[in-house]
C-alpha atoms as a PDB file:
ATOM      1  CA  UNK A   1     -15.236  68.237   6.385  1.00  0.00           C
ATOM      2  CA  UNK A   2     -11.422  67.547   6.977  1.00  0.00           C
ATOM      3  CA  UNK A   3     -11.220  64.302   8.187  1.00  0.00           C
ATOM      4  CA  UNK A   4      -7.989  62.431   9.900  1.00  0.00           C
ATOM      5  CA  UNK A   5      -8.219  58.748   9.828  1.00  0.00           C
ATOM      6  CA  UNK A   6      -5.859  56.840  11.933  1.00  0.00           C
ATOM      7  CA  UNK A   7      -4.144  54.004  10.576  1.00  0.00           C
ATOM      8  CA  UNK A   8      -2.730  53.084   6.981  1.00  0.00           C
ATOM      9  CA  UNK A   9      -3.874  49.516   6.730  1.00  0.00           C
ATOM     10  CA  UNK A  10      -6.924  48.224   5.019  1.00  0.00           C
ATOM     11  CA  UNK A  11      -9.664  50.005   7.082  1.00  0.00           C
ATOM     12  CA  UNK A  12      -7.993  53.284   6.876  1.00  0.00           C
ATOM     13  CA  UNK A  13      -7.483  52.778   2.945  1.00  0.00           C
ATOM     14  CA  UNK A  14     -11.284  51.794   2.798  1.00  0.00           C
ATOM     15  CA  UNK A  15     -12.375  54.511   5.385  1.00  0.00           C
ATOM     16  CA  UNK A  16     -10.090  57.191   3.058  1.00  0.00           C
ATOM     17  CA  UNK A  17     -10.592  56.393   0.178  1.00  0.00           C
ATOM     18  CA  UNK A  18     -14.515  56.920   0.783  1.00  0.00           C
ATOM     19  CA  UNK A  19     -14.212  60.295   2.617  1.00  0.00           C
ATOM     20  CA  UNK A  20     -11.755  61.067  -0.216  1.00  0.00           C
ATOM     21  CA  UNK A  21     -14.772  59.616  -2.981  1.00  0.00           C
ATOM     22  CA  UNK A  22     -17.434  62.080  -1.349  1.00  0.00           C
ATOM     23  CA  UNK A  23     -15.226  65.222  -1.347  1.00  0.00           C
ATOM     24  CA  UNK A  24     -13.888  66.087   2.007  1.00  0.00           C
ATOM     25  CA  UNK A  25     -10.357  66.645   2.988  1.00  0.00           C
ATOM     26  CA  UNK A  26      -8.525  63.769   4.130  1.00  0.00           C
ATOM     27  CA  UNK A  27      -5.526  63.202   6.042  1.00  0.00           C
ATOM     28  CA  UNK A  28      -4.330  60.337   7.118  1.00  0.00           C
ATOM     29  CA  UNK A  29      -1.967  59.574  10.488  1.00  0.00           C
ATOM     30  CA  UNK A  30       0.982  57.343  10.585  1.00  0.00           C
ATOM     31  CA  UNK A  31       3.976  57.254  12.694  1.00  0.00           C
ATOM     32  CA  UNK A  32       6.424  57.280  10.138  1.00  0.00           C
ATOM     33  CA  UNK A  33       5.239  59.162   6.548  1.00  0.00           C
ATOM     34  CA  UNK A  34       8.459  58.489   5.125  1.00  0.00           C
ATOM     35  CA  UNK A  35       8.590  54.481   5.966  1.00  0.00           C
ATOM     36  CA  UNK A  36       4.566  53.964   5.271  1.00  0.00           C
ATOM     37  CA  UNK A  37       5.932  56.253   1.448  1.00  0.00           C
ATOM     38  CA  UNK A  38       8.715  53.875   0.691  1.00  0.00           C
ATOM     39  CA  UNK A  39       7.222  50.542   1.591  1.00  0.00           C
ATOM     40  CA  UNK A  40       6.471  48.086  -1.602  1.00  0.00           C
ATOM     41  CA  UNK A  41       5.926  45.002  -0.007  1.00  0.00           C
ATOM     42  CA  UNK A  42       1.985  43.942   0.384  1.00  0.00           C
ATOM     43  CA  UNK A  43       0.724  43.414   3.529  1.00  0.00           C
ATOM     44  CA  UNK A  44      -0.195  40.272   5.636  1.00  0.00           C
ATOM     45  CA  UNK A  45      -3.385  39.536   3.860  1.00  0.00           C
ATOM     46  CA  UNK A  46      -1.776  40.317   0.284  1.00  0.00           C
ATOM     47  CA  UNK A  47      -3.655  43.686  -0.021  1.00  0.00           C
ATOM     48  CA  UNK A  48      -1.111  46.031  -2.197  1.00  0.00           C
ATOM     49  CA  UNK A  49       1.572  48.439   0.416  1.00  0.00           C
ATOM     50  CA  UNK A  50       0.106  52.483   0.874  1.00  0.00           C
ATOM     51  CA  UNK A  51       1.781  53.967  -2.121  1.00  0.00           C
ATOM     52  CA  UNK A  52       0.246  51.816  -4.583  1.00  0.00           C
ATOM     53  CA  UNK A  53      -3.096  53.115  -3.008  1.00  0.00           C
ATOM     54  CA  UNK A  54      -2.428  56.127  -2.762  1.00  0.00           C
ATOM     55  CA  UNK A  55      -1.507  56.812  -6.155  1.00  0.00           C
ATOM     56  CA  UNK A  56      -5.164  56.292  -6.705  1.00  0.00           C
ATOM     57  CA  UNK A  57      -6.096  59.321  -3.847  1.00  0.00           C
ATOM     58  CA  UNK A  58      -3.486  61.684  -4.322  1.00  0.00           C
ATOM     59  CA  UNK A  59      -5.395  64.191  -2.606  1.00  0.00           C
ATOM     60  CA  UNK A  60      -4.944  62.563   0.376  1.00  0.00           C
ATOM     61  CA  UNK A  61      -2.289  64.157   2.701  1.00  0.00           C
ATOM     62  CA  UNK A  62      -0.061  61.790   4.707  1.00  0.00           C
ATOM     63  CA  UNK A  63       1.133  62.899   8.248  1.00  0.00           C
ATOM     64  CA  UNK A  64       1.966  61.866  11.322  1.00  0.00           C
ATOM     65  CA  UNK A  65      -0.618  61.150  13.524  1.00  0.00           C
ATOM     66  CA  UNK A  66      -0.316  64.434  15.737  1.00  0.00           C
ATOM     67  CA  UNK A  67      -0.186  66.154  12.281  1.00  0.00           C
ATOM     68  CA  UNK A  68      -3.546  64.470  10.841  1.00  0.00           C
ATOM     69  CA  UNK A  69      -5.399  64.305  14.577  1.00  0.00           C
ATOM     70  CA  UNK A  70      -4.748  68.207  14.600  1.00  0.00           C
ATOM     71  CA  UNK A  71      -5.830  68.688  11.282  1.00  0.00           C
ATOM     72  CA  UNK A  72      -9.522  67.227  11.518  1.00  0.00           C
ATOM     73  CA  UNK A  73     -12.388  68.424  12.795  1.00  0.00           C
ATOM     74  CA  UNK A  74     -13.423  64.291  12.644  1.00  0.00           C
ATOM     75  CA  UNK A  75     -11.379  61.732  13.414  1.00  0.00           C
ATOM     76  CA  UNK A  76     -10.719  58.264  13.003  1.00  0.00           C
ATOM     77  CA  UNK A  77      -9.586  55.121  14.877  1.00  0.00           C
ATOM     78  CA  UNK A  78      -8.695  53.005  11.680  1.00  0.00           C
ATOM     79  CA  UNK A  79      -5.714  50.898  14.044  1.00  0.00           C
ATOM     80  CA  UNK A  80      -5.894  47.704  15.703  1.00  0.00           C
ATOM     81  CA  UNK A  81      -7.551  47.228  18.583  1.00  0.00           C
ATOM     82  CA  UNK A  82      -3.903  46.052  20.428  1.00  0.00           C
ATOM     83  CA  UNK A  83      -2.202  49.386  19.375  1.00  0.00           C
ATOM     84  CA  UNK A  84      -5.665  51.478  19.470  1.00  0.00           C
ATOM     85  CA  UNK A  85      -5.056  53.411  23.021  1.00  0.00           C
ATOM     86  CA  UNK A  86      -0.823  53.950  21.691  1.00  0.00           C
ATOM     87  CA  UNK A  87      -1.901  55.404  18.265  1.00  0.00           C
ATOM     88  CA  UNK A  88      -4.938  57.954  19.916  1.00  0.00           C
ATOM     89  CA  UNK A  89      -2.043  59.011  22.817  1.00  0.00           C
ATOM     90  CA  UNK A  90       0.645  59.539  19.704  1.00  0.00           C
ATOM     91  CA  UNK A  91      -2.083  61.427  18.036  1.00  0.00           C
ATOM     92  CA  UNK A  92      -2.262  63.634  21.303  1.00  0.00           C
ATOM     93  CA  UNK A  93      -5.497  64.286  23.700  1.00  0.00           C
ATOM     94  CA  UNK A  94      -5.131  67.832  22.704  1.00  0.00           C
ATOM     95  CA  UNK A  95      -5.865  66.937  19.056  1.00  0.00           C
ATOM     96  CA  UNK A  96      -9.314  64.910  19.841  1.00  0.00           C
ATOM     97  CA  UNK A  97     -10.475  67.401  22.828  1.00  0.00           C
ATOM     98  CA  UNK A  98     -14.323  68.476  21.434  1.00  0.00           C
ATOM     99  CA  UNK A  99     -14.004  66.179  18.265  1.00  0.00           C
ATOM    100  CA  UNK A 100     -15.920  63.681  17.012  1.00  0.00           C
ATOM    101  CA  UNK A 101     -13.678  60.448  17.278  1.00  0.00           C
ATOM    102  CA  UNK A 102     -15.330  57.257  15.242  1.00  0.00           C
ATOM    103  CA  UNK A 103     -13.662  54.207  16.972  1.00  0.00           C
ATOM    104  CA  UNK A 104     -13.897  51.259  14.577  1.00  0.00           C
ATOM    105  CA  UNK A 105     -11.443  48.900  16.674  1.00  0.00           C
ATOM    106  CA  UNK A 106     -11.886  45.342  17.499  1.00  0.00           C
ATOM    107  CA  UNK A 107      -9.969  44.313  21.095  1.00  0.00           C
ATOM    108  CA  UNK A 108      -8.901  40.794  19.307  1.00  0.00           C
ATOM    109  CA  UNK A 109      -5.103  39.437  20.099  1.00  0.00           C
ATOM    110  CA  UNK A 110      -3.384  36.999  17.106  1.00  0.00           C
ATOM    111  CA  UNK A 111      -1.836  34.379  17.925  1.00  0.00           C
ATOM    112  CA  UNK A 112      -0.126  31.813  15.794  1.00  0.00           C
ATOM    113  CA  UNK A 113      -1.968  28.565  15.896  1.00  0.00           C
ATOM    114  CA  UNK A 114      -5.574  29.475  16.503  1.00  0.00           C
ATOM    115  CA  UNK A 115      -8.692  31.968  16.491  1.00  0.00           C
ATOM    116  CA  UNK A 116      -8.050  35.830  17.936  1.00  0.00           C
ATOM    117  CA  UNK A 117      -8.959  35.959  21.140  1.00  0.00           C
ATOM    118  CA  UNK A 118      -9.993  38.999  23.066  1.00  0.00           C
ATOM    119  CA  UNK A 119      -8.303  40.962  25.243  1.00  0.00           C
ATOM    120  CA  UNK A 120     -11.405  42.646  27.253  1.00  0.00           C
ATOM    121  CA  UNK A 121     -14.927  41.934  26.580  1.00  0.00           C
ATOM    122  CA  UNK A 122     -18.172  41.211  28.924  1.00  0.00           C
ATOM    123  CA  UNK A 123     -17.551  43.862  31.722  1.00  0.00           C
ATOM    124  CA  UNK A 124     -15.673  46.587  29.882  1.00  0.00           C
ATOM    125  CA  UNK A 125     -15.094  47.317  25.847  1.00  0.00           C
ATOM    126  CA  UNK A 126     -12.130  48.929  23.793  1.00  0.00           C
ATOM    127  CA  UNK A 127     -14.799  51.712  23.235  1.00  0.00           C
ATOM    128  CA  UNK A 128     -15.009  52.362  27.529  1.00  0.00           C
ATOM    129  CA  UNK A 129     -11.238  52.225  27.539  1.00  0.00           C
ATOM    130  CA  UNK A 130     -11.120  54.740  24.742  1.00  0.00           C
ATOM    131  CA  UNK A 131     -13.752  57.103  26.256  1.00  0.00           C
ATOM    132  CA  UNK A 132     -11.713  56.883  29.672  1.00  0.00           C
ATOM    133  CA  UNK A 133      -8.387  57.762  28.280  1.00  0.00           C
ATOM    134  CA  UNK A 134      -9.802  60.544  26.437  1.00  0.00           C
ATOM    135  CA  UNK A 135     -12.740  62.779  28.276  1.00  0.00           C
ATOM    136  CA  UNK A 136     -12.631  64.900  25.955  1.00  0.00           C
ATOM    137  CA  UNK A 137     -13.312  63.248  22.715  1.00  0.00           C
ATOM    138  CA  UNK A 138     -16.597  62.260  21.942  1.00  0.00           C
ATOM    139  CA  UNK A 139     -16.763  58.437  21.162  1.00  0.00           C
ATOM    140  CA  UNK A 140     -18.798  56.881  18.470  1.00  0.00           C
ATOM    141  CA  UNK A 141     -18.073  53.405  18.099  1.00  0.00           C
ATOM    142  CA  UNK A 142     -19.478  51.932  14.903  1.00  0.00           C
ATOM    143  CA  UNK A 143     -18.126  49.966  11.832  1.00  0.00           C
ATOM    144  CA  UNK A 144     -16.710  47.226  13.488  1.00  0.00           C
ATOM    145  CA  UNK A 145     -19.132  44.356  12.254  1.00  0.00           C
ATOM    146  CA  UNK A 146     -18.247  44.502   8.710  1.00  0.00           C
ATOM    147  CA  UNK A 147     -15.070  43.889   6.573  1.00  0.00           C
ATOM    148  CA  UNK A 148     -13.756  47.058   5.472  1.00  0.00           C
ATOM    149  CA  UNK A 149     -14.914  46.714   1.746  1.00  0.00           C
ATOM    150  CA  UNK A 150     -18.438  46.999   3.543  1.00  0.00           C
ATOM    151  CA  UNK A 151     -18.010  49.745   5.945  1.00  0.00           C
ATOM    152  CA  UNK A 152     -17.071  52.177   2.624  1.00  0.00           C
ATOM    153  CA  UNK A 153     -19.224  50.212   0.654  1.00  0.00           C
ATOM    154  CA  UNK A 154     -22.320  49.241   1.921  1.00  0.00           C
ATOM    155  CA  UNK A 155     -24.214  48.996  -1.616  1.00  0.00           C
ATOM    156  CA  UNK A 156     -21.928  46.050  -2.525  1.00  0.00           C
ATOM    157  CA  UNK A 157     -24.034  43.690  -0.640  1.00  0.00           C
ATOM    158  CA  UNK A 158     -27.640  43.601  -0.656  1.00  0.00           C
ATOM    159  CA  UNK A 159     -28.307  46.741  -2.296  1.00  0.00           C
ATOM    160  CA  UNK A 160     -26.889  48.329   1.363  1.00  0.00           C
ATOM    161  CA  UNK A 161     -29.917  46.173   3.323  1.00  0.00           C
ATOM    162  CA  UNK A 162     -28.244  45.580   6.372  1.00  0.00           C
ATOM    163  CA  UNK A 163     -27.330  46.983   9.698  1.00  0.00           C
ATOM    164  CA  UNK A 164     -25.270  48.766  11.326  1.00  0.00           C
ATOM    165  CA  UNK A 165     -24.831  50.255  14.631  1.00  0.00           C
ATOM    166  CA  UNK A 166     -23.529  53.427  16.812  1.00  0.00           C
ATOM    167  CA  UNK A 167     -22.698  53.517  20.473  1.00  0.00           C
ATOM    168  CA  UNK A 168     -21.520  56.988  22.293  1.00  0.00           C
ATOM    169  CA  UNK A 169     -22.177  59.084  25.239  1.00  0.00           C
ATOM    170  CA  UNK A 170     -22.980  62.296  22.767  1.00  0.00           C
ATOM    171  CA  UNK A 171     -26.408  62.256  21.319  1.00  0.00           C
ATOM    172  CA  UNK A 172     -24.961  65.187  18.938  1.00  0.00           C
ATOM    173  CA  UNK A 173     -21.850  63.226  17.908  1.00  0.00           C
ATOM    174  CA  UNK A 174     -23.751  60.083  16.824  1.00  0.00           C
ATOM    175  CA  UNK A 175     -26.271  62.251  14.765  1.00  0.00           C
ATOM    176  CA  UNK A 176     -23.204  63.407  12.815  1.00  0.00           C
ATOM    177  CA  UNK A 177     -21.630  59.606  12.919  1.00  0.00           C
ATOM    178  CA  UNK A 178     -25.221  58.714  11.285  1.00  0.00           C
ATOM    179  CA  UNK A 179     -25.194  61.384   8.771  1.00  0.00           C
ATOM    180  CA  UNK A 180     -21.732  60.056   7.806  1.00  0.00           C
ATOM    181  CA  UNK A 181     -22.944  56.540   7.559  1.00  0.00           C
ATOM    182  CA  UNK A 182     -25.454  57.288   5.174  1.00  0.00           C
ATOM    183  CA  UNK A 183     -23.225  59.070   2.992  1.00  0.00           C
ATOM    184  CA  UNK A 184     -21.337  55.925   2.630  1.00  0.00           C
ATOM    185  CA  UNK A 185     -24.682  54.377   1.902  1.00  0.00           C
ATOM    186  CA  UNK A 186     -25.966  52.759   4.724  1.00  0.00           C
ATOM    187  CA  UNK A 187     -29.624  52.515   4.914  1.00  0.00           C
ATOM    188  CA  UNK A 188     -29.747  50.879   8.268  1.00  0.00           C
ATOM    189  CA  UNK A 189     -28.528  52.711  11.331  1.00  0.00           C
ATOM    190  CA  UNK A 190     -29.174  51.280  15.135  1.00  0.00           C
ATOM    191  CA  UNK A 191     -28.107  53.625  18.181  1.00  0.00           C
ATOM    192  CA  UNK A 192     -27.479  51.436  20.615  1.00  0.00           C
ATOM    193  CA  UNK A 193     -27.010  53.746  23.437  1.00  0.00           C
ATOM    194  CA  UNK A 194     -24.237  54.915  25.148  1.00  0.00           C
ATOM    195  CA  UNK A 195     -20.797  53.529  24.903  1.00  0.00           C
ATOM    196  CA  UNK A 196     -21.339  50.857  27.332  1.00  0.00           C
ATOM    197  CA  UNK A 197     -23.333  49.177  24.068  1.00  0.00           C
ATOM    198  CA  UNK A 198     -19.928  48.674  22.576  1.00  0.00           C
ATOM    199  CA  UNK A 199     -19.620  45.391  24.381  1.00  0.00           C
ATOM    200  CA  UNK A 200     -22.072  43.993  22.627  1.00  0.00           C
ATOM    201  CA  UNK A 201     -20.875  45.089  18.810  1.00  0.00           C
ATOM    202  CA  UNK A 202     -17.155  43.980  20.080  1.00  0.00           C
ATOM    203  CA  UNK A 203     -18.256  40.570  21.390  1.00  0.00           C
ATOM    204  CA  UNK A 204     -20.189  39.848  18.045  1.00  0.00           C
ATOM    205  CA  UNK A 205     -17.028  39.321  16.307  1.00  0.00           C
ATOM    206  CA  UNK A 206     -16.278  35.554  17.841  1.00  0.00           C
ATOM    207  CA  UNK A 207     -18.980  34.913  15.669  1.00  0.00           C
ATOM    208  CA  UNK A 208     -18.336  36.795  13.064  1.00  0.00           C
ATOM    209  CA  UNK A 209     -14.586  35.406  12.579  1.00  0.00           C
ATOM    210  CA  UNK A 210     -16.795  31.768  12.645  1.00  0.00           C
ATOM    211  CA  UNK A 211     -19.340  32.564  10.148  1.00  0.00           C
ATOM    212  CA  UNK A 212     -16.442  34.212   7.949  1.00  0.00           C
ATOM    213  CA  UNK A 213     -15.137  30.867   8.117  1.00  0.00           C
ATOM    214  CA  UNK A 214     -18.649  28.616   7.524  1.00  0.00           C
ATOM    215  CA  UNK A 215     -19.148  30.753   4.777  1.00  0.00           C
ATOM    216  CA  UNK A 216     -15.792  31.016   3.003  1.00  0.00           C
ATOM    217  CA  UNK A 217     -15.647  35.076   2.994  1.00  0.00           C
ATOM    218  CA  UNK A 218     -15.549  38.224   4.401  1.00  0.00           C
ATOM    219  CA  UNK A 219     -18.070  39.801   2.552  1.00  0.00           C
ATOM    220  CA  UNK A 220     -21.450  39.217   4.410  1.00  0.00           C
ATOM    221  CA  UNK A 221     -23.014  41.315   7.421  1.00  0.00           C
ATOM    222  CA  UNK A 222     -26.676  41.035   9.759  1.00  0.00           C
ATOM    223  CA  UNK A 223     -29.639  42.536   9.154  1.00  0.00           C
ATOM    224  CA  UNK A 224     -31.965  43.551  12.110  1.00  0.00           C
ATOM    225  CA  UNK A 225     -35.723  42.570  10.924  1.00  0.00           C
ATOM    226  CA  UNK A 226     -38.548  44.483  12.765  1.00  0.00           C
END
């Protein structure tokens, strides 16, 4: 497939780079290609600036994120949940009419001096929002209870023995979402429902920002025993 992802940061990379592993064309949006090219500084977390990864996927095309959204015939919201709705309206509705788009954003706001909070959560999602501003996309929202190392990765914990979820309006678009995911190597896929469900996977991660914390790191997910 040609796939756009979204966002530069560390999802994207991992989201990418894993497309880019399994053979399909990727492009990835920005809104500046020549600032994301010339940055050498690592990010917040210390993870190393977009060149220095992508001079390990130089297939990868870079583009703006009209340019990448137009490109794909699947997309992806790799941005943070604050900036999600700006990024998918730079990226144009036109661009994600009758496409797949996998929304992996978390709604969380950063503040200096204590845990994210979130900015919607029990009686609406990012996921609803998402769906609303765009009809004509069709919203998968998955991904968003693992650390990106995991959502590429699966296998790296557990032999790939955990879950993970889909919520959308489209019964045709998750079926492709799924197929995705188990390219990637997840063995454990749980529709939800429709994309009301992504309340649910959203609120999880208050406690997933606590157990990263009780158990010291990011690598860890849930497994749904039946």
């Amino acid at each position: 497939m040609r796939v756009a992802v979204l966002g530069t940061g560390m999802v994207g990379q991992a989201i990418a780079g894993r497309f880019d592993e399994l053979g399909h064309e990727v492009h990835v949006g920005t809104r500046d290609p020549v600032a994301t090219m010339i940055r050498t500084e690592p990010d917040q977390l210390g993870n190393p600036p977009f060149p220095a990864w992508h001079d390990q996927h130089p297939d990868v095309r870079l583009a703006t994120y009209a340019e990448a959204a137009a490109a794909g015939e699947l997309v992806v919201n790799a941005t943070p949940g604050a900036v999600s709705l700006r990024v998918l309206e730079a990226a144009g509705a036109e661009h994600l009419d009758g496409k797949v788009l996998i929304d992996i954003s978390n709604p969380l706001v950063f503040a200096p001096g204590g845990p994210p909070t979130m900015f919607v959560k029990d009686d609406d999602s990012l996921g609803e929002q998402i769906q609303r501003a765009f009809p004509g996309a069709r919203v998968v929202k998955t991904l968003n209870t693992v650390n990106a190392a995991l959502m590429a990765h699966p296998a790296m914990l557990a032999g790939g023995d955990h879950s993970i979820f889909v919520c959308g309006d489209d019964a045709d678009a998750k079926a492709l979402v799924t197929e995705v995911l188990t390219s990637f190597g997840h063995t454990d896929v749980i529709d939800l429902g429709d994309i009301g469900s992504s309340r649910g996977v959203e609120m999880y991660l208050p406690i997933w920002l606590r157990l990263m914390g009780a158990l010291g790191t990011a690598r860890f997910s849930i497994k749904v025993v039946r």
